[in-house]
Protein backbone atom coordinates (compact mmCIF):
# COMPACT_ATOMS: atom_id res chain seq x y z
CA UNK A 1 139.65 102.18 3.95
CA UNK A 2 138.05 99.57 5.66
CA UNK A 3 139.46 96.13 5.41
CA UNK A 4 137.31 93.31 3.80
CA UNK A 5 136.70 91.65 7.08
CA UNK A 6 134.86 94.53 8.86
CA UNK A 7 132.08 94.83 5.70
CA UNK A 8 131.36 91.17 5.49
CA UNK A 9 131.15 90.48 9.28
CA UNK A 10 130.88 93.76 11.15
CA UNK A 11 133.68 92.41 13.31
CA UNK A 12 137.09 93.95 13.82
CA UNK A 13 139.65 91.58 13.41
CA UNK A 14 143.08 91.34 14.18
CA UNK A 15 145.90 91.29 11.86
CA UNK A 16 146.62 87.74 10.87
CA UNK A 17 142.88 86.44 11.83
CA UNK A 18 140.27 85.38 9.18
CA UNK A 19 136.99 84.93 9.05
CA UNK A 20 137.79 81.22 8.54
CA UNK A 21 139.75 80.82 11.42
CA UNK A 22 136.84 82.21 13.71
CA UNK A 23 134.25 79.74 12.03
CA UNK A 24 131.49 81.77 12.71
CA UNK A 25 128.85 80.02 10.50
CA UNK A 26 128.86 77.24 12.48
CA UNK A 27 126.86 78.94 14.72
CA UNK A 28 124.99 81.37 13.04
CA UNK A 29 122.13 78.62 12.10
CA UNK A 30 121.51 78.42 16.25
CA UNK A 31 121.28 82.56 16.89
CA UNK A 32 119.33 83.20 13.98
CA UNK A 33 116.51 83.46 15.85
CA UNK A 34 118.06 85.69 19.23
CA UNK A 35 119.29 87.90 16.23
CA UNK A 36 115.95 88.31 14.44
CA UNK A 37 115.18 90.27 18.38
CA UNK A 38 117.85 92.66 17.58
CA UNK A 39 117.68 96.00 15.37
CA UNK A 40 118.55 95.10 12.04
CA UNK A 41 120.22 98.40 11.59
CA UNK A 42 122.76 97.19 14.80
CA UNK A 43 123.96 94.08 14.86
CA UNK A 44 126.57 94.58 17.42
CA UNK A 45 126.76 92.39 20.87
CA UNK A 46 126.60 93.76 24.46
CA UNK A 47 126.81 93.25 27.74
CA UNK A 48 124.21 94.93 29.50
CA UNK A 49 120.65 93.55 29.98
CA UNK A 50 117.66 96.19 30.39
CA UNK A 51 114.48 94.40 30.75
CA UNK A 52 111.24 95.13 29.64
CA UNK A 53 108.96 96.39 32.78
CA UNK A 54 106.28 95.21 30.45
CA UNK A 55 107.19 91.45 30.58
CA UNK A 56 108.79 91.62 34.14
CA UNK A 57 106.47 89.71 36.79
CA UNK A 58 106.09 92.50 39.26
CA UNK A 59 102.79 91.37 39.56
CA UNK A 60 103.67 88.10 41.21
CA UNK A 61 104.82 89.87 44.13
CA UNK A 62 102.40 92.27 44.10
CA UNK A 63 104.98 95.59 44.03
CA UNK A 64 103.16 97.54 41.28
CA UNK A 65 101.55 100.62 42.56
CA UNK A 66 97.47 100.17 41.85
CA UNK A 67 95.67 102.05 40.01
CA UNK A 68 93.12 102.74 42.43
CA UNK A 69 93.39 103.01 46.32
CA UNK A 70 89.86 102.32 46.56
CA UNK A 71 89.37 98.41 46.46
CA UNK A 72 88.78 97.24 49.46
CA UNK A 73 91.59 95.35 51.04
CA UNK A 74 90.74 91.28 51.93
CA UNK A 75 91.39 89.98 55.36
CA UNK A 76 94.37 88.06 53.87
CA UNK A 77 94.37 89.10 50.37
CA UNK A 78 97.37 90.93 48.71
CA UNK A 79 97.06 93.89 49.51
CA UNK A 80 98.22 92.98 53.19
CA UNK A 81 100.92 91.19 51.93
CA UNK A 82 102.10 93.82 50.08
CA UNK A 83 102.09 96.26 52.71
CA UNK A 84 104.54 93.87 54.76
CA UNK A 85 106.71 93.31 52.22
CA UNK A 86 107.38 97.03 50.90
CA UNK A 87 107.43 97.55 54.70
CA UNK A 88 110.64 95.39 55.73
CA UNK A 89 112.15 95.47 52.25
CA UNK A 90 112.11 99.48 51.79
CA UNK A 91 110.80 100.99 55.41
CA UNK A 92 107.73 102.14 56.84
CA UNK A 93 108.19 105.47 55.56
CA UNK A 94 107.52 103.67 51.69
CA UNK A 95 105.13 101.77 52.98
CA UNK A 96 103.11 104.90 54.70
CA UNK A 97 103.98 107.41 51.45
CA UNK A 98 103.13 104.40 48.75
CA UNK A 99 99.86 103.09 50.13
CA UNK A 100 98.44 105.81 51.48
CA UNK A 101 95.98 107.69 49.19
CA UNK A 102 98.54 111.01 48.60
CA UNK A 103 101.41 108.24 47.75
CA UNK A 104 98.85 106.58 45.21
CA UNK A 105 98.39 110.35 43.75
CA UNK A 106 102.54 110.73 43.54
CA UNK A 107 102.59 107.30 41.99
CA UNK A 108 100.08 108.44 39.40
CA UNK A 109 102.35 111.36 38.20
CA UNK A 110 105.38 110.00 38.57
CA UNK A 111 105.17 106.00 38.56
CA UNK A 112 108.80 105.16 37.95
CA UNK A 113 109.50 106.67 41.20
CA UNK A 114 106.44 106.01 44.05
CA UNK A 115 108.38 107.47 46.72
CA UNK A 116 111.74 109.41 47.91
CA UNK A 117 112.76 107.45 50.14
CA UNK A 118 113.45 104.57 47.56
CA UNK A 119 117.04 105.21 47.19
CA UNK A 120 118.09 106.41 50.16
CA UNK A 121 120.73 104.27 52.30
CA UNK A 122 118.90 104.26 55.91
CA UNK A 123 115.44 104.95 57.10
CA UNK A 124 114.79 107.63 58.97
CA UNK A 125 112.83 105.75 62.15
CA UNK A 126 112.35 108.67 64.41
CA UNK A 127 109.03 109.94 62.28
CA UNK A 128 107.80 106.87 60.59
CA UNK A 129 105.05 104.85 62.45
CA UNK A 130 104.69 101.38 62.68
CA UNK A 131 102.58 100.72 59.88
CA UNK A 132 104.02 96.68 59.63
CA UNK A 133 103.42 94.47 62.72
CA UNK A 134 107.04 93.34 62.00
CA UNK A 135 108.30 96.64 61.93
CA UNK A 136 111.42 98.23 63.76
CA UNK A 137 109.54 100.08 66.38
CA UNK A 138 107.62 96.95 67.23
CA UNK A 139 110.02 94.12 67.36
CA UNK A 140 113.09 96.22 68.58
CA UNK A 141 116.26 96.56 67.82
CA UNK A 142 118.66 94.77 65.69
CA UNK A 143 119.62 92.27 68.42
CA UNK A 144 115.86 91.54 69.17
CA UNK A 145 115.73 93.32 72.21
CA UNK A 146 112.97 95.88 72.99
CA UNK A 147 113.46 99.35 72.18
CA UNK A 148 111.80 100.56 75.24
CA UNK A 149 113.60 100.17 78.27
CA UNK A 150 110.53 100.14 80.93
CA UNK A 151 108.66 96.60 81.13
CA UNK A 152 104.59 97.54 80.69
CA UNK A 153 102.97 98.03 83.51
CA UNK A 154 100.70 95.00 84.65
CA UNK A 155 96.70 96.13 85.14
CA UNK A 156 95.98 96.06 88.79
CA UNK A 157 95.10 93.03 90.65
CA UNK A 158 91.48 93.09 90.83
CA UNK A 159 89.95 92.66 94.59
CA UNK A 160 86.38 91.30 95.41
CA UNK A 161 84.99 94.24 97.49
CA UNK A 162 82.18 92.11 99.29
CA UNK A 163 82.74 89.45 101.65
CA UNK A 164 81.86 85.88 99.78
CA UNK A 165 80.34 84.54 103.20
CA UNK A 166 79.39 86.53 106.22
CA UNK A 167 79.05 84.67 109.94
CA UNK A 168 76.56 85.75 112.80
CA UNK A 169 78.62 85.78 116.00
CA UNK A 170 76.49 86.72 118.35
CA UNK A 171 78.60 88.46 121.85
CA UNK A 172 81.59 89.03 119.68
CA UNK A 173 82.78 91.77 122.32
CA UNK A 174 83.64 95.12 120.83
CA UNK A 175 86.63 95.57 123.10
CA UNK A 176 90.04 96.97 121.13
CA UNK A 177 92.34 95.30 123.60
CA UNK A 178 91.02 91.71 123.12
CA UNK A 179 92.32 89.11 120.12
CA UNK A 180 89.16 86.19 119.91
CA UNK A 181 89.77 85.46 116.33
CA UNK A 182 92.67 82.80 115.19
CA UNK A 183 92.68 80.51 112.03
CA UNK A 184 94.35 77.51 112.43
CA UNK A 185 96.92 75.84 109.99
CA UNK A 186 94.27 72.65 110.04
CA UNK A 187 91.69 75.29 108.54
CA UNK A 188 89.98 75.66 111.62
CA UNK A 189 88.37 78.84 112.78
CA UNK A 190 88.51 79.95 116.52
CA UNK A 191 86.01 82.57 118.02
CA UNK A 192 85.12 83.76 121.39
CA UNK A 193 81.70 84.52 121.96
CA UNK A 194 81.59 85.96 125.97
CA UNK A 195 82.32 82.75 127.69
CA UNK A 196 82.58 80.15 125.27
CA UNK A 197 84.74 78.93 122.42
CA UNK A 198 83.40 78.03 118.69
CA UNK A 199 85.35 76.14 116.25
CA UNK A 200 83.79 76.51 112.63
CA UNK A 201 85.74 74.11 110.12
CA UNK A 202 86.22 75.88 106.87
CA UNK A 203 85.61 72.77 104.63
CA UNK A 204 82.16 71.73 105.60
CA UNK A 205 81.07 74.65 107.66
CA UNK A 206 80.73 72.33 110.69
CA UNK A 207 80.41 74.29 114.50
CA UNK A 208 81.63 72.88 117.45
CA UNK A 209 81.67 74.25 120.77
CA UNK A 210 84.78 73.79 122.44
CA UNK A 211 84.17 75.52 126.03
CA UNK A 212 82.38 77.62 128.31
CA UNK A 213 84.42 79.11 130.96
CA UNK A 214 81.05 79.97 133.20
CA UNK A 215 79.50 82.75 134.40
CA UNK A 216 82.00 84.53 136.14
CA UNK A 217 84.67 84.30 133.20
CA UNK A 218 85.15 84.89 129.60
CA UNK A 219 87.16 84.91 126.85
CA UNK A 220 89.99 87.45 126.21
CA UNK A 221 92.37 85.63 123.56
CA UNK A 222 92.98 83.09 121.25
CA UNK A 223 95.81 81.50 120.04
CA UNK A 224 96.31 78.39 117.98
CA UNK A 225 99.75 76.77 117.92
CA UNK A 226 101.83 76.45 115.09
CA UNK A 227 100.78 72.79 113.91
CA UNK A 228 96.96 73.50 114.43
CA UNK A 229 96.57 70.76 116.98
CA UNK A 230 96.09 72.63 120.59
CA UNK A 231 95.09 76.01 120.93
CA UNK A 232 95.45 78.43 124.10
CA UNK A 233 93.24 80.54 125.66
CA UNK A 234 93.66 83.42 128.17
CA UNK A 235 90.40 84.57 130.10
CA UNK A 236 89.54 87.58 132.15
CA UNK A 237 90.81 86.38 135.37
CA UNK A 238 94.56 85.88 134.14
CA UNK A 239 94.48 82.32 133.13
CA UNK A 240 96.13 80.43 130.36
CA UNK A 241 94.51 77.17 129.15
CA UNK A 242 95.33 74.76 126.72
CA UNK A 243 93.15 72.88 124.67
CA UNK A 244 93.29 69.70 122.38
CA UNK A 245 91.03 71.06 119.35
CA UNK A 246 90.37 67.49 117.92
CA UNK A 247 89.29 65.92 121.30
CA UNK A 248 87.52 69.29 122.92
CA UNK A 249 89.84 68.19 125.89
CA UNK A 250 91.59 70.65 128.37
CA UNK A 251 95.80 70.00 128.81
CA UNK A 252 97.06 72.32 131.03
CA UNK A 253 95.68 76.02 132.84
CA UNK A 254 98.79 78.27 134.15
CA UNK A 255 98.42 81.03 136.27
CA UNK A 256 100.68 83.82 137.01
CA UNK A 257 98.68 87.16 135.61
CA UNK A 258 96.69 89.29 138.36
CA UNK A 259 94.41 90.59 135.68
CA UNK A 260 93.05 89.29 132.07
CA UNK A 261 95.21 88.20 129.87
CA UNK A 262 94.06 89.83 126.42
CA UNK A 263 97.00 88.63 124.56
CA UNK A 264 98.92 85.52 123.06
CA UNK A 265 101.46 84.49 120.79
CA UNK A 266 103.04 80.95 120.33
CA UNK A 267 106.66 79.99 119.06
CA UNK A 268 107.54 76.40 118.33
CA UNK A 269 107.52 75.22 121.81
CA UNK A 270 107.50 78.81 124.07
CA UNK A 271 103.62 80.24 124.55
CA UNK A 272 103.95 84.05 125.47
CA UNK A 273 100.73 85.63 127.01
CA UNK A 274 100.23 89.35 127.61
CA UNK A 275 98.00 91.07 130.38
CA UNK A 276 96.63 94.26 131.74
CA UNK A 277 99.02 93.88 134.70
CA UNK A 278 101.81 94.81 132.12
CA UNK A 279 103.87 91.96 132.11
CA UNK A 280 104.41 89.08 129.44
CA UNK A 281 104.70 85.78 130.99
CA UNK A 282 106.75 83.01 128.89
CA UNK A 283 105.03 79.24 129.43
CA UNK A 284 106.42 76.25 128.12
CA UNK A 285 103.40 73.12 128.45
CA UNK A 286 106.85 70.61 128.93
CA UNK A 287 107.67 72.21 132.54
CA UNK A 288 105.49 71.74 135.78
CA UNK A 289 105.86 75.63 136.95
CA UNK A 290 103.13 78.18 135.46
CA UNK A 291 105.66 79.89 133.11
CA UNK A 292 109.64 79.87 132.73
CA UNK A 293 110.49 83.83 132.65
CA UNK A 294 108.44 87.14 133.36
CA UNK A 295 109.72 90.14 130.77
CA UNK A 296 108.57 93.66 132.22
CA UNK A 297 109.05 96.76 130.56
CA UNK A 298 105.37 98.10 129.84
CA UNK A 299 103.94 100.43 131.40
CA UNK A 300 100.33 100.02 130.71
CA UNK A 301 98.32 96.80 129.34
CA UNK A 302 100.13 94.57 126.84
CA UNK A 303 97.55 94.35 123.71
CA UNK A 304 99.90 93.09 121.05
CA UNK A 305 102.80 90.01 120.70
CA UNK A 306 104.27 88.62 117.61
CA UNK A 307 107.10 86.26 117.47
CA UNK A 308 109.19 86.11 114.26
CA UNK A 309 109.09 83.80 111.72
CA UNK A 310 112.04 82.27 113.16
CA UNK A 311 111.62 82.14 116.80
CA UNK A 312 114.11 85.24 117.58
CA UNK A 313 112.76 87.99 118.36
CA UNK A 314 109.47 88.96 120.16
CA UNK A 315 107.51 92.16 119.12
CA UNK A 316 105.23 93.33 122.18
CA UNK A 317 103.02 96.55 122.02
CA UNK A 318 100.98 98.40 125.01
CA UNK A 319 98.74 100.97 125.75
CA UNK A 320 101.47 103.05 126.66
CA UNK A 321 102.75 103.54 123.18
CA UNK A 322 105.45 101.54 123.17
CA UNK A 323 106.73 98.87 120.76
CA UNK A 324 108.92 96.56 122.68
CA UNK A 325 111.59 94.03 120.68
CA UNK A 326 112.86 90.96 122.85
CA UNK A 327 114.89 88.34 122.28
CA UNK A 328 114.95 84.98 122.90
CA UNK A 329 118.09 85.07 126.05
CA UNK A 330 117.18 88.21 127.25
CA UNK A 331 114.62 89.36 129.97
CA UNK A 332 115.44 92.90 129.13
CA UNK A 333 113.96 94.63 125.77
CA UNK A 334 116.85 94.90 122.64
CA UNK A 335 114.73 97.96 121.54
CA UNK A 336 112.23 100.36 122.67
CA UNK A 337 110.53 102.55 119.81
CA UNK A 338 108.48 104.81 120.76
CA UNK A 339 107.79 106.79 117.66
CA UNK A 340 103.81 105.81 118.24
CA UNK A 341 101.36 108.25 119.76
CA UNK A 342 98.71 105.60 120.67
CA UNK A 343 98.38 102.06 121.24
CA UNK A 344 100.06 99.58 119.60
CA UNK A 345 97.68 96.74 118.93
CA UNK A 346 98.74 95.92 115.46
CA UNK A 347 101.96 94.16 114.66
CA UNK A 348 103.25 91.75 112.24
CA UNK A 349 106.31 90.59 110.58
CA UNK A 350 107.43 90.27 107.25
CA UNK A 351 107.71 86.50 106.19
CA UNK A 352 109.82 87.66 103.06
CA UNK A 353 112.87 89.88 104.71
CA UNK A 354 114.03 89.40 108.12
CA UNK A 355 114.25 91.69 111.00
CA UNK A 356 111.12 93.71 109.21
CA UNK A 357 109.04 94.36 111.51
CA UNK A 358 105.51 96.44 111.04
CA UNK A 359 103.55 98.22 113.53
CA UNK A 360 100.23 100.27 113.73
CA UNK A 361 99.05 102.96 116.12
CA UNK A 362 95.38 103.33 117.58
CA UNK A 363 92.99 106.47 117.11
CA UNK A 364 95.35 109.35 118.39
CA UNK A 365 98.45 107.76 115.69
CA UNK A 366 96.27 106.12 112.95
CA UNK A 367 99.94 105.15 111.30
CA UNK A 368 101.60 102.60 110.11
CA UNK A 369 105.07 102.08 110.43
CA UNK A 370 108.09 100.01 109.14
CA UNK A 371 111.10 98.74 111.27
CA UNK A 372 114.43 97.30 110.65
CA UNK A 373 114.97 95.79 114.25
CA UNK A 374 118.71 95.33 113.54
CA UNK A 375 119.41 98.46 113.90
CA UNK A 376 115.50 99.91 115.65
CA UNK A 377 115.64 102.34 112.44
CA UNK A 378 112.13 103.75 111.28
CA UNK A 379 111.96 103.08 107.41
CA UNK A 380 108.51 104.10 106.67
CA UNK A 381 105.24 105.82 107.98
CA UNK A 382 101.93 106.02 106.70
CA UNK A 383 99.35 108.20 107.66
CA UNK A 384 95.51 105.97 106.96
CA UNK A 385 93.30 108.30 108.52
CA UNK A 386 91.72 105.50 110.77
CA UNK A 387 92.85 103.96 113.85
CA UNK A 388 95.08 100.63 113.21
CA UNK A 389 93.41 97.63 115.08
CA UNK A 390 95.04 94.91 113.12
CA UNK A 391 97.96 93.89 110.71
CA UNK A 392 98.94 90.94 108.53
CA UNK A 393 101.50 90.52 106.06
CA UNK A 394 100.86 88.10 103.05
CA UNK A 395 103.05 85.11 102.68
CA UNK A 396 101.84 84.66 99.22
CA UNK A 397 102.84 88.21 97.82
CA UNK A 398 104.30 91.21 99.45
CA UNK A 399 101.49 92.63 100.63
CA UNK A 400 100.02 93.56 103.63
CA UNK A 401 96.44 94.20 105.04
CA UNK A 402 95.27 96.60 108.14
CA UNK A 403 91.89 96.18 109.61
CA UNK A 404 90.80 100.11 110.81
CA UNK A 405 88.46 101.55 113.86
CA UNK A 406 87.46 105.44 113.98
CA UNK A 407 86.56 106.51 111.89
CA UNK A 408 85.91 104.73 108.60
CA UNK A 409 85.59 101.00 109.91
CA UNK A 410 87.49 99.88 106.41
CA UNK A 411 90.08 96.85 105.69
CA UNK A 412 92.52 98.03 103.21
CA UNK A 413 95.47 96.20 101.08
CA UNK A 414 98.52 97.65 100.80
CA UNK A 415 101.51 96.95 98.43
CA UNK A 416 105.00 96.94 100.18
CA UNK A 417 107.47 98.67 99.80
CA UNK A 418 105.44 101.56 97.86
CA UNK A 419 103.02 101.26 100.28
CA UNK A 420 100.52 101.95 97.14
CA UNK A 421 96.62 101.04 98.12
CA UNK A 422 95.63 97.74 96.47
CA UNK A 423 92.65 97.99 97.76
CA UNK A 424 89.62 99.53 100.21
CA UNK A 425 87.08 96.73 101.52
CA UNK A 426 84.05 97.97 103.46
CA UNK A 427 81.13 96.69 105.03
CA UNK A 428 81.28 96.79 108.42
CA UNK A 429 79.26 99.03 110.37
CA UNK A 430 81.76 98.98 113.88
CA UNK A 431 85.57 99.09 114.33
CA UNK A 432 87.28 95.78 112.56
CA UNK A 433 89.05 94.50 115.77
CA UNK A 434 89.69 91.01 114.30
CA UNK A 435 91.75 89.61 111.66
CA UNK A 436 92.76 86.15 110.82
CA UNK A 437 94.16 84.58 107.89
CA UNK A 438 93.59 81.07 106.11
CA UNK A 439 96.53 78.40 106.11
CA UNK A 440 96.27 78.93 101.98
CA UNK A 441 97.13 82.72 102.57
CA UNK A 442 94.01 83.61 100.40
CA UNK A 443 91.30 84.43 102.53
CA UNK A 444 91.29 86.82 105.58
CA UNK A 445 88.30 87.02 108.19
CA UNK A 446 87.49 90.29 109.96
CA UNK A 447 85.43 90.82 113.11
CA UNK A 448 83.56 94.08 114.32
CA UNK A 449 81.63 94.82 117.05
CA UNK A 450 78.30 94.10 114.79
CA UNK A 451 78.67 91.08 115.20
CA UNK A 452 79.71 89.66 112.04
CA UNK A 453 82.48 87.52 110.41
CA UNK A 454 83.01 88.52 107.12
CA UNK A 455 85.60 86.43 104.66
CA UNK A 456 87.64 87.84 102.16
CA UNK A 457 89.34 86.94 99.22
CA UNK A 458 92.01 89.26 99.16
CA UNK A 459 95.43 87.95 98.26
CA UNK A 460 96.51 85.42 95.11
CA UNK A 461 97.65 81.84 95.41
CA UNK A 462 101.54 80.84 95.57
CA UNK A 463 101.50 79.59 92.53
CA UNK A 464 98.79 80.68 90.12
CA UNK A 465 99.24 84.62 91.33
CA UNK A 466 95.31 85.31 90.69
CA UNK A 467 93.00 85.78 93.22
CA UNK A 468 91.39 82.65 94.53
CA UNK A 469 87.49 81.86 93.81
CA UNK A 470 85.00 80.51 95.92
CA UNK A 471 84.83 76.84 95.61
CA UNK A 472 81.57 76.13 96.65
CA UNK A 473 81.97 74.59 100.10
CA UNK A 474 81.02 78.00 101.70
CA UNK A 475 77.81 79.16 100.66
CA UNK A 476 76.95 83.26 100.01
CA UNK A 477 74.57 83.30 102.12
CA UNK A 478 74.58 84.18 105.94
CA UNK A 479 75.02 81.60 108.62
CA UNK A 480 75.43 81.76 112.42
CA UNK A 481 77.99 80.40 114.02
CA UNK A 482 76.70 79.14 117.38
């Protein structure tokens, strides 16, 4: 039987409790109207709270599946919005199953479950796509670090593959042995046309004409020194004059050579010159006597001398093959590499890694090769198919550019160590026997036997890393230079 407290109240009470004692209708006035909500059949309380989809503001956030797939979606709307959201909150794989139009077809049948991926604990990333910009596959791991391991490739530099300016230089010999082309660090440009000297000033295309050696003479090489002030000059009967390049003034003329002197290369205070008679002659313009040491070890004309960037070491190559390394105490070469078949005209050195050393061989080699003069070891060869009349390594990037003969006449850019082609320049018609490079490191001039100067902008600036444009003080149009 059912005690009088459980009919009148529907509550269970324990023994010894009344109704009185609870003082329930104190509060009945205030849930008269939550009750009226309930089934009047049950009138029991619970815990649990199951809400009505119908009154539920899905909407707001925009998670209900649509009807129709077929409204357009607005730049900005919802519908974007929607798709991020049900993309980080659920994955891309609800996002890809629940917007596209077979997901809008499962919705349709089944709408209290879109997709089956809803309940499960972790994605599955190795199928889905990146269908949200802010997705996994897009922003990385957890620790916001890209998934990919490989940087992306930067496009290639782009090269200009016509000269912006082109000079006339009328009796530019077409001799392989000679060097009449030097660039000074007070953007001045050197040439020797037969027996004279030009100087054409880069920043308002003025010419001057330093000297004319006569009729019996002419110019075989060119060398400005380091500071741009004086430059040297060797001529065909063996001579080495010096020249103040602001005043047009002779300084000094040395002897010593018994034939022409086709070769020069200046250190901070030591001027080396190089001769058909096979020797290299050191001068130094603060002594009385012609030069201060002889170095002999070629055995045919001396066509190419570099010094390194820091005064050490002296790279000499001949017409005998050879690539000869000296150094500054010794009168007796530290190396002798003679992996060349031809002459070795070309030479530079590497103004970003010491003891680097490059060197290029003439029509019967057509290679260029890579030394660590440390230890004379051979670290790379390439084979360009031309003969190597000139090198020079950028000091902006680590590049380098070769000037070729036989048979294609080309310049070409080259990116070290890979050695992968940056670029091919041609244009002109003879063997590029010339090379010079501005103080900026942006612009390299070539000269052929045609004739010509061309300048090209071939290699970035220090500190903008794009290639340089033309800034109007040099027009495109073709001047002479004498």
């Amino acid at each position: 039987m059912e005690s009088p407290q459980k009919t009148k109240t529907g509550l269970n009470l324990p023994a010894g409790m009344n109704q009185t004692s609870l003082r329930l209708e104190t509060f009945s006035s205030s849930f008269r109207g939550i009750s009226s909500l309930s089934s009047p059949s049950k009138s029991t309380c619970s815990d649990r709270f199951i809400p009505c989809r119908s009154s539920s503001r899905l909407h707001a956030f925009d998670l209900q599946d649509k009807e129709s797939t077929t409204t357009p979606v607005k730049e900005g709307g919802n519908e974007a919005y929607s798709r991020l959201l049900k993309s980080e909150l659920f994955g891309s794989d609800f996002a890809s199953s629940c917007l596209s139009p077979a997901g809008a077809q499962g919705s349709a049948s089944s709408p209290m479950s879109p997709c089956t991926n809803m309940l499960r604990f972790k994605t599955d990333r190795s199928n889905s796509s990146p269908n949200s910009p802010f997705s996994p596959s897009i922003l990385g791991n957890d620790n916001g670090l890209s998934s990919d391991s490989s940087p992306t490739p930067k496009p290639p530099r782009k090269v200009p593959k016509t000269p912006h300016k082109v000079l006339d230089a009328p009796s530019l010999q077409d001799d392989f042995y000679l060097n009449v082309v030097d660039w000074s660090s007070q953007n001045v440009l050197a040439v020797g046309l037969g027996t004279c000297v030009y100087l054409w000033t880069a920043s308002n295309s003025k010419v001057t004409k330093l000297c004319d050696l006569g009729p019996n003479d002419s110019v075989c090489s060119l060398q400005w020194t380091r500071e741009g002030s004086y430059i040297s000059i060797g001529t065909s009967h063996g001579q080495v004059q010096v020249w103040d390049g602001t005043q047009c003034k002779r300084v000094r003329t040395m002897g010593g050579h018994q034939t022409r002197t086709g070769v020069l290369a200046w250190n901070s205070r030591i001027l080396s010159s190089g001769s058909r008679d096979r020797n290299i002659l050191q001068h130094d313009i603060r002594v009385q006597s012609d030069y201060v040491s002889k170095l002999v070890g070629h055995k045919s004309e001396v066509c190419g001398l570099k010094w390194s960037h820091d005064d050490r070491e002296l790279a000499s190559g001949g017409n005998d093959n050879q690539l000869l390394v000296w150094n500054n105490h010794s009168q007796q070469p530290i190396l002798k590499l003679t992996e060349h078949t031809a002459a070795v005209k070309a030479i530079t050195w590497s103004p970003h890694q010491s003891s680097l050393l490059a060197s290029g061989g003439g029509t019967a080699d057509r290679c260029i090769r890579f030394w660590n003069t440390t230890n004379g070891h051979q670290l790379n060869s390439i084979d360009t198919g031309s003969q190597v009349c000139n090198l020079a390594w950028s000091k902006n990037v680590n590049e380098i550019v070769s000037t070729h003969g036989y048979s294609q006449n080309q310049i070409m850019l080259w990116k070290y160590p890979s050695m992968s082609k940056v670029a091919t320049l041609t244009g002109h018609s003879m063997r590029v026997l010339y090379l010079a490079t501005s103080p900026d490191g942006q612009t390299i001039v070539t000269g052929a036997g045609d004739e010509t100067l061309r300048f090209w902008n071939v290699f970035p600036s220090v500190k903008m890393q794009t290639p340089v444009k033309d800034t109007g003080l040099w027009s495109l149009g073709r001047t002479q230079i004498r």
